[in-house]
C-alpha atoms as a PDB file:
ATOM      1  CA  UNK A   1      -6.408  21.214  -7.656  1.00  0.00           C
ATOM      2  CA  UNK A   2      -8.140  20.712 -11.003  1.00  0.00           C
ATOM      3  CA  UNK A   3      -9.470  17.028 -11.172  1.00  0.00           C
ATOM      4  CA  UNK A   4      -9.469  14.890 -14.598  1.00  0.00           C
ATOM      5  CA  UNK A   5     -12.366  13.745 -16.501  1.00  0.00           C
ATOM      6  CA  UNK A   6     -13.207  10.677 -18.312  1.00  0.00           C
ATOM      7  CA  UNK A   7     -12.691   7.134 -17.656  1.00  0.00           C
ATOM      8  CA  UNK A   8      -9.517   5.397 -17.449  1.00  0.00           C
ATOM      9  CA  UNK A   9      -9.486   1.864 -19.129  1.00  0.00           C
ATOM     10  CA  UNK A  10      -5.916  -0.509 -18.983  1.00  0.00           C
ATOM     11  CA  UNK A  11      -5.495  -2.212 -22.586  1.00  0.00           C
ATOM     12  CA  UNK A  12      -7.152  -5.756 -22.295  1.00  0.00           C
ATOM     13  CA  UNK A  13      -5.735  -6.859 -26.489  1.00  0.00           C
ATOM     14  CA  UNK A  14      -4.107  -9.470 -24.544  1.00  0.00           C
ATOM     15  CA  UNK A  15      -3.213 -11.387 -21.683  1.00  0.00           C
ATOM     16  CA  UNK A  16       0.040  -9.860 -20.484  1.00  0.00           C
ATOM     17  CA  UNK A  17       2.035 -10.503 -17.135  1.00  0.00           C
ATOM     18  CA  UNK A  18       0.582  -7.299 -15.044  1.00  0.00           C
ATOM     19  CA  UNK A  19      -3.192  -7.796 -16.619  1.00  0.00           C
ATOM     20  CA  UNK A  20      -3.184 -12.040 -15.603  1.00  0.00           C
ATOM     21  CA  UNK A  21      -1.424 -11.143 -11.756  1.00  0.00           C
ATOM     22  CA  UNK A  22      -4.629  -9.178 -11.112  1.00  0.00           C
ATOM     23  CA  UNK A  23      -6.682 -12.028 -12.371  1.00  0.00           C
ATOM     24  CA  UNK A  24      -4.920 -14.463 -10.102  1.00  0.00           C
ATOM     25  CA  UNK A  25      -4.712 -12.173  -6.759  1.00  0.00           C
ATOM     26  CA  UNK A  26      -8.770 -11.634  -7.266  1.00  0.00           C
ATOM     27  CA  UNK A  27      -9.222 -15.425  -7.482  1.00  0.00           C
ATOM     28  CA  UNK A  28      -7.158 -16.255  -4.608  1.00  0.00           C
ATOM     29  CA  UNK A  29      -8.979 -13.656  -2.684  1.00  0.00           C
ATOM     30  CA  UNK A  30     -12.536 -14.969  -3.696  1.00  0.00           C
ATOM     31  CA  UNK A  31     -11.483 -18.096  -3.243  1.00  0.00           C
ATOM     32  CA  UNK A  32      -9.377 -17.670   0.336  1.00  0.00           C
ATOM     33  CA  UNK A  33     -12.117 -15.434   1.871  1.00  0.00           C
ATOM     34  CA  UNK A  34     -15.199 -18.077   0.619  1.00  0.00           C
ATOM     35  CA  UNK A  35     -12.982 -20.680   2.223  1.00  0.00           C
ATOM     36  CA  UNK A  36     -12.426 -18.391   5.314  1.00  0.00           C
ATOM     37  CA  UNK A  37     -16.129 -17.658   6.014  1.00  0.00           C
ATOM     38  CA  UNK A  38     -17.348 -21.844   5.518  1.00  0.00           C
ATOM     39  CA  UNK A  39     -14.512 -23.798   6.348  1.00  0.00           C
ATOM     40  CA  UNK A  40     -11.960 -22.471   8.706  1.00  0.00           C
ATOM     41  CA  UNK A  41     -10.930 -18.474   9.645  1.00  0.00           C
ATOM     42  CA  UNK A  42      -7.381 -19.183   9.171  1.00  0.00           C
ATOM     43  CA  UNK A  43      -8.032 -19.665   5.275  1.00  0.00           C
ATOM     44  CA  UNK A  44      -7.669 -15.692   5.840  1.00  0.00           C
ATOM     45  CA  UNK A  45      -4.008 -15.882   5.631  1.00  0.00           C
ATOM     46  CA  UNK A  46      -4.264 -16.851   2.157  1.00  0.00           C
ATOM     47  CA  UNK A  47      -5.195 -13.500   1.728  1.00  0.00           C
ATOM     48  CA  UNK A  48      -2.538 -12.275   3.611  1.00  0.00           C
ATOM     49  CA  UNK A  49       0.359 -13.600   2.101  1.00  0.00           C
ATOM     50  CA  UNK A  50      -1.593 -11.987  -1.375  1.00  0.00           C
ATOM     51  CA  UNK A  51      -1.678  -9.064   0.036  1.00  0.00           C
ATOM     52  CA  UNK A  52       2.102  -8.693   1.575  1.00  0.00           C
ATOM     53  CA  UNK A  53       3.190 -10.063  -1.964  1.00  0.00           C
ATOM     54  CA  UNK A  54       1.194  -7.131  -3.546  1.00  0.00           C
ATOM     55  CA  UNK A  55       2.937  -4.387  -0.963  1.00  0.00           C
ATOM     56  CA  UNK A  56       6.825  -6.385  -2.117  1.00  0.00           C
ATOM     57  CA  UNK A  57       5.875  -6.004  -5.724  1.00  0.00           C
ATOM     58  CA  UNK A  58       5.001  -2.010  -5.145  1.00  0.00           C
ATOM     59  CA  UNK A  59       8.364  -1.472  -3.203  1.00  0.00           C
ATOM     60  CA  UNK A  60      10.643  -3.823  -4.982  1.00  0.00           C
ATOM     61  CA  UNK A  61       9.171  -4.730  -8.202  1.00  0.00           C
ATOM     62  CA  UNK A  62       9.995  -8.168  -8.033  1.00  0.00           C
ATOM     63  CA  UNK A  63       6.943 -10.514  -8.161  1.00  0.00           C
ATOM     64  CA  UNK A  64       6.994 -14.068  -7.819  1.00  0.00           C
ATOM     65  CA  UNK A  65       3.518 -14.572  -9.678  1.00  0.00           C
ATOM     66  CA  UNK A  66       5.106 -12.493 -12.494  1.00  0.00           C
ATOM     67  CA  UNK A  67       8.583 -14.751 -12.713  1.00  0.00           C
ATOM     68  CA  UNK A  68       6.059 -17.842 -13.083  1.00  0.00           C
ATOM     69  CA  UNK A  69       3.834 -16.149 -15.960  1.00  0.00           C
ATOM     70  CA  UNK A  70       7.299 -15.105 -17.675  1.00  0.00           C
ATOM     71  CA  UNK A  71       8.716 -18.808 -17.961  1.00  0.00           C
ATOM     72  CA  UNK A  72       5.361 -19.716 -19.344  1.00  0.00           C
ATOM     73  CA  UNK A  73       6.145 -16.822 -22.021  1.00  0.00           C
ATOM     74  CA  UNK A  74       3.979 -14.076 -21.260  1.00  0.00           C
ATOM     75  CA  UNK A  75       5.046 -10.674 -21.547  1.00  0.00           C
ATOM     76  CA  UNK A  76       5.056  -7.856 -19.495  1.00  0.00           C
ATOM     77  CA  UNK A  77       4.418  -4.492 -20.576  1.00  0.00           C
ATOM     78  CA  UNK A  78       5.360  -2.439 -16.781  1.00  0.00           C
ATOM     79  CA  UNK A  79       8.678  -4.471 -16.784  1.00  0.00           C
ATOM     80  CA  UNK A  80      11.708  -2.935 -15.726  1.00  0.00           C
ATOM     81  CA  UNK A  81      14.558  -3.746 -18.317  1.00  0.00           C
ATOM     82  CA  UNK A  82      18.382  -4.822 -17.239  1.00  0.00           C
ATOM     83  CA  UNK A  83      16.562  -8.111 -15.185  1.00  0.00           C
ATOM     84  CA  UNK A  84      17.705 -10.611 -16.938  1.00  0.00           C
ATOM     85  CA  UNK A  85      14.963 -13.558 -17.366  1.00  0.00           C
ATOM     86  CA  UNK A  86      13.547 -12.182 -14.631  1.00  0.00           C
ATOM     87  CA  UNK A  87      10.503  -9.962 -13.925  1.00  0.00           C
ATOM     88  CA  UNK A  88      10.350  -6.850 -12.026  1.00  0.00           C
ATOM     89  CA  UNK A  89       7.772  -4.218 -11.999  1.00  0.00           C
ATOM     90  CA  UNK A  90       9.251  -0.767 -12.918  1.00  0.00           C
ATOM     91  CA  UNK A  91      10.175   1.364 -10.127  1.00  0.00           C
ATOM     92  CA  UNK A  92      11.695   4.588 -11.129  1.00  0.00           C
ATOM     93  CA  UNK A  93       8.227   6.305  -9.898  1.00  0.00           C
ATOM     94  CA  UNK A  94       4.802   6.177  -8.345  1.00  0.00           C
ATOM     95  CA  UNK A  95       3.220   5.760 -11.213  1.00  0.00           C
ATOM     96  CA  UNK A  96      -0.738   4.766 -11.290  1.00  0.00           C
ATOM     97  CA  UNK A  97      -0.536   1.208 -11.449  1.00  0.00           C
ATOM     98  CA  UNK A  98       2.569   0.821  -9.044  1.00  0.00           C
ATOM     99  CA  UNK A  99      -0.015   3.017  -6.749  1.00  0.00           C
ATOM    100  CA  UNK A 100      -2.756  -0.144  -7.327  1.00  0.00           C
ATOM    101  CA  UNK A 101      -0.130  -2.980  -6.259  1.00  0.00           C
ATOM    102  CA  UNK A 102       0.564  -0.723  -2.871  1.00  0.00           C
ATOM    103  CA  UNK A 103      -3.320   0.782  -2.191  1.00  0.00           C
ATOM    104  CA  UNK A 104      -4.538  -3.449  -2.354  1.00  0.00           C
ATOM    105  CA  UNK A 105      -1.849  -4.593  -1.193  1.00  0.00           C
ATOM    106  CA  UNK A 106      -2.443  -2.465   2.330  1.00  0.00           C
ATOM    107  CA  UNK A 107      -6.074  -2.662   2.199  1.00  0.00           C
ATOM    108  CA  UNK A 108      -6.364  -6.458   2.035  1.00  0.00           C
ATOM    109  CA  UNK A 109      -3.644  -7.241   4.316  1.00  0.00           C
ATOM    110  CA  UNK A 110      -5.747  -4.581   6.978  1.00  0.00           C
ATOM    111  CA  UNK A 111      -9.129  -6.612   5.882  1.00  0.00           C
ATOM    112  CA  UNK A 112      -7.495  -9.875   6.467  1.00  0.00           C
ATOM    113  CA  UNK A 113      -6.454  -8.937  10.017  1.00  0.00           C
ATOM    114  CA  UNK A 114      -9.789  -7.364  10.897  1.00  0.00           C
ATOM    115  CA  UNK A 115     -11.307 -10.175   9.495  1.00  0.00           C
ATOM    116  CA  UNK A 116      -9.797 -12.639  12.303  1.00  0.00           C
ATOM    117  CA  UNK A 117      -9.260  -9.867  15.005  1.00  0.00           C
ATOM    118  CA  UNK A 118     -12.591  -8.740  14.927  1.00  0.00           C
ATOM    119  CA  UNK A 119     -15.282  -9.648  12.519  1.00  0.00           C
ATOM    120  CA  UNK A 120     -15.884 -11.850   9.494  1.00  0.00           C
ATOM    121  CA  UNK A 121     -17.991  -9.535   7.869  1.00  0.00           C
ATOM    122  CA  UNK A 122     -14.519  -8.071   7.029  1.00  0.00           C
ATOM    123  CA  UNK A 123     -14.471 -10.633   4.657  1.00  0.00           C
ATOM    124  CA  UNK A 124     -17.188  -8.649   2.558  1.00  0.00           C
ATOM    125  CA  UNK A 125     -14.709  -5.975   1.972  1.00  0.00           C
ATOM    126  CA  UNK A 126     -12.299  -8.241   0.493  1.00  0.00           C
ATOM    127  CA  UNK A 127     -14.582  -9.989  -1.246  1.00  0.00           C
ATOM    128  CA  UNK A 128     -15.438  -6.691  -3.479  1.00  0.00           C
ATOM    129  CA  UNK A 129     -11.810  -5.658  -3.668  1.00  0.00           C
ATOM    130  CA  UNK A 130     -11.145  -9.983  -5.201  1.00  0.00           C
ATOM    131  CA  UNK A 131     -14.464  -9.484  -7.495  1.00  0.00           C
ATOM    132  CA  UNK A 132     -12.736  -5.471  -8.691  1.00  0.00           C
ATOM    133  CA  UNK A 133      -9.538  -7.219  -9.637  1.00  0.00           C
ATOM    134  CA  UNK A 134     -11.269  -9.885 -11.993  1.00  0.00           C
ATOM    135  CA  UNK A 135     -13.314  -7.526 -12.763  1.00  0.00           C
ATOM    136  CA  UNK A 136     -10.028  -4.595 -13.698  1.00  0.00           C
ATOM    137  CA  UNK A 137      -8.619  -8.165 -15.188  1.00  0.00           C
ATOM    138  CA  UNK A 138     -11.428  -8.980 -17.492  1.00  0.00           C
ATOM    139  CA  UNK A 139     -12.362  -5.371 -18.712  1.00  0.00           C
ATOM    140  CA  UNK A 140      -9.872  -2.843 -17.937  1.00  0.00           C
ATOM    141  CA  UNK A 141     -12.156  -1.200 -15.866  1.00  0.00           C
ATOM    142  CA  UNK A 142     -10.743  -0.574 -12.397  1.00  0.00           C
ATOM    143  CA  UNK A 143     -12.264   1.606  -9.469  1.00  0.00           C
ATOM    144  CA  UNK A 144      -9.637   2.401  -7.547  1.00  0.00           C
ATOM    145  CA  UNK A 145      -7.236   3.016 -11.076  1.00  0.00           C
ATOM    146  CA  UNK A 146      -9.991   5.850 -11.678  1.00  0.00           C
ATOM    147  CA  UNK A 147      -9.937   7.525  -8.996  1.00  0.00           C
ATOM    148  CA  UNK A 148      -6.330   7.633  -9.074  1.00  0.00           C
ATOM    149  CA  UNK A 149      -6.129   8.504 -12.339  1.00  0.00           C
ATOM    150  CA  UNK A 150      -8.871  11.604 -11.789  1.00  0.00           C
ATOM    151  CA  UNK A 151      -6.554  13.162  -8.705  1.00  0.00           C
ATOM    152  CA  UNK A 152      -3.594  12.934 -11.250  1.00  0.00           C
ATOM    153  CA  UNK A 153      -1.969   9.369 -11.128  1.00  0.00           C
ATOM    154  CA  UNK A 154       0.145   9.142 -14.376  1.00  0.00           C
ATOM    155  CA  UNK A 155      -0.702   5.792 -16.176  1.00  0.00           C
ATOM    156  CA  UNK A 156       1.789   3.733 -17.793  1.00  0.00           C
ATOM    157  CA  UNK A 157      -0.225   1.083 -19.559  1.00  0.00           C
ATOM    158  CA  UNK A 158      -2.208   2.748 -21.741  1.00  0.00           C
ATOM    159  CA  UNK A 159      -1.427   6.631 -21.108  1.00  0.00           C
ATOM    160  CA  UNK A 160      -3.034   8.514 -24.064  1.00  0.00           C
ATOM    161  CA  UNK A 161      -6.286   6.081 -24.345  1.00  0.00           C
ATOM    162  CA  UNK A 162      -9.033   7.615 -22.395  1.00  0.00           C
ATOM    163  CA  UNK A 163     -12.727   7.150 -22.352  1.00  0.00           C
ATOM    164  CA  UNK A 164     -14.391  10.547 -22.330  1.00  0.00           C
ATOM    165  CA  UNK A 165     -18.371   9.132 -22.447  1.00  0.00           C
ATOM    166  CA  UNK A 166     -18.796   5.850 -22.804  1.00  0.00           C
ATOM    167  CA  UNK A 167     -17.941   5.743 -26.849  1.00  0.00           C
ATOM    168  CA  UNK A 168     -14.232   5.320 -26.718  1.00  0.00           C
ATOM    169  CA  UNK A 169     -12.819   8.085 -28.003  1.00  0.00           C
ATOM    170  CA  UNK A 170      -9.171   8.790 -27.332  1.00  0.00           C
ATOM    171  CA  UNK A 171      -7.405  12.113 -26.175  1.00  0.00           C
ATOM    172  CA  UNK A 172      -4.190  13.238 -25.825  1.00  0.00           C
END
């Protein structure tokens, strides 16, 4: 298996439905675990919920977050069409960021568990993975949609624009 090269960076022009859901499922993870660690452990479940929501959107497309951004008029740009007013992530295939929504989505949900069955330093985990989504939210840049991306994840969101060194150039 021949891996990729370069970097993989999601268009960040503007603050569309899939690009501000990552924003929001980092925050609520900062913010749960914080609140998990110095208030009470059962803030945890907070990132739970984010994390089941993040395995529905994956499977089913529909997103709750995503049907709230929508009536506030943003757009998506991974919407499936034929909803209606509503939003749905596409799901005709496993496409890289579909692959994102799932890989968190499981991750977090395991970290929140582990977190409460047996240690709160699990909550260091999902701290990085909250601080990589704002991070993916705020740049582009995205770990986990790299590596992805270099075992041969198609992207959808921005499929021909690829970082080869730093400068920016583009490649087919």
């Amino acid at each position: 298996m021949t891996l990729r090269k370069g970097v993989y960076v999601v268009p960040t022009d503007s603050w569309y439905i899939e690009r501000t859901v990552w924003l929001i499922a980092g925050v609520v993870l900062l913010t749960s675990t914080l609140l998990a660690v110095l208030v009470n452990p059962l803030w945890i479940f907070g990132v739970t919920a984010t994390g089941l929501v993040s395995i529905n959107v994956a499977l089913t497309g529909f997103c709750p977050i995503g049907n709230g951004l929508r009536l506030l008029g943003f757009k998506a740009r991974l919407g499936a069409p034929n909803h209606g007013n509503l939003y749905f992530l596409q799901t005709d295939s496993w496409y890289l960021e579909r692959r994102i929504y799932v890989t968190v989505g499981v991750n977090i949900t395991l970290g929140s568990i582990l977190f409460l069955a047996h240690s709160p330093w699990w909550g260091l985990f999902i701290g990085f993975v909250g601080t990589a989504m704002v991070w993916f939210a705020a740049t582009g840049l995205c770990i986990l949609a790299n590596i992805l991306y270099w075992i041969g994840a198609e992207p959808r969101l921005n499929p021909g624009a690829l970082r080869s060194s730093g400068i920016g150039a583009k490649h087919a």
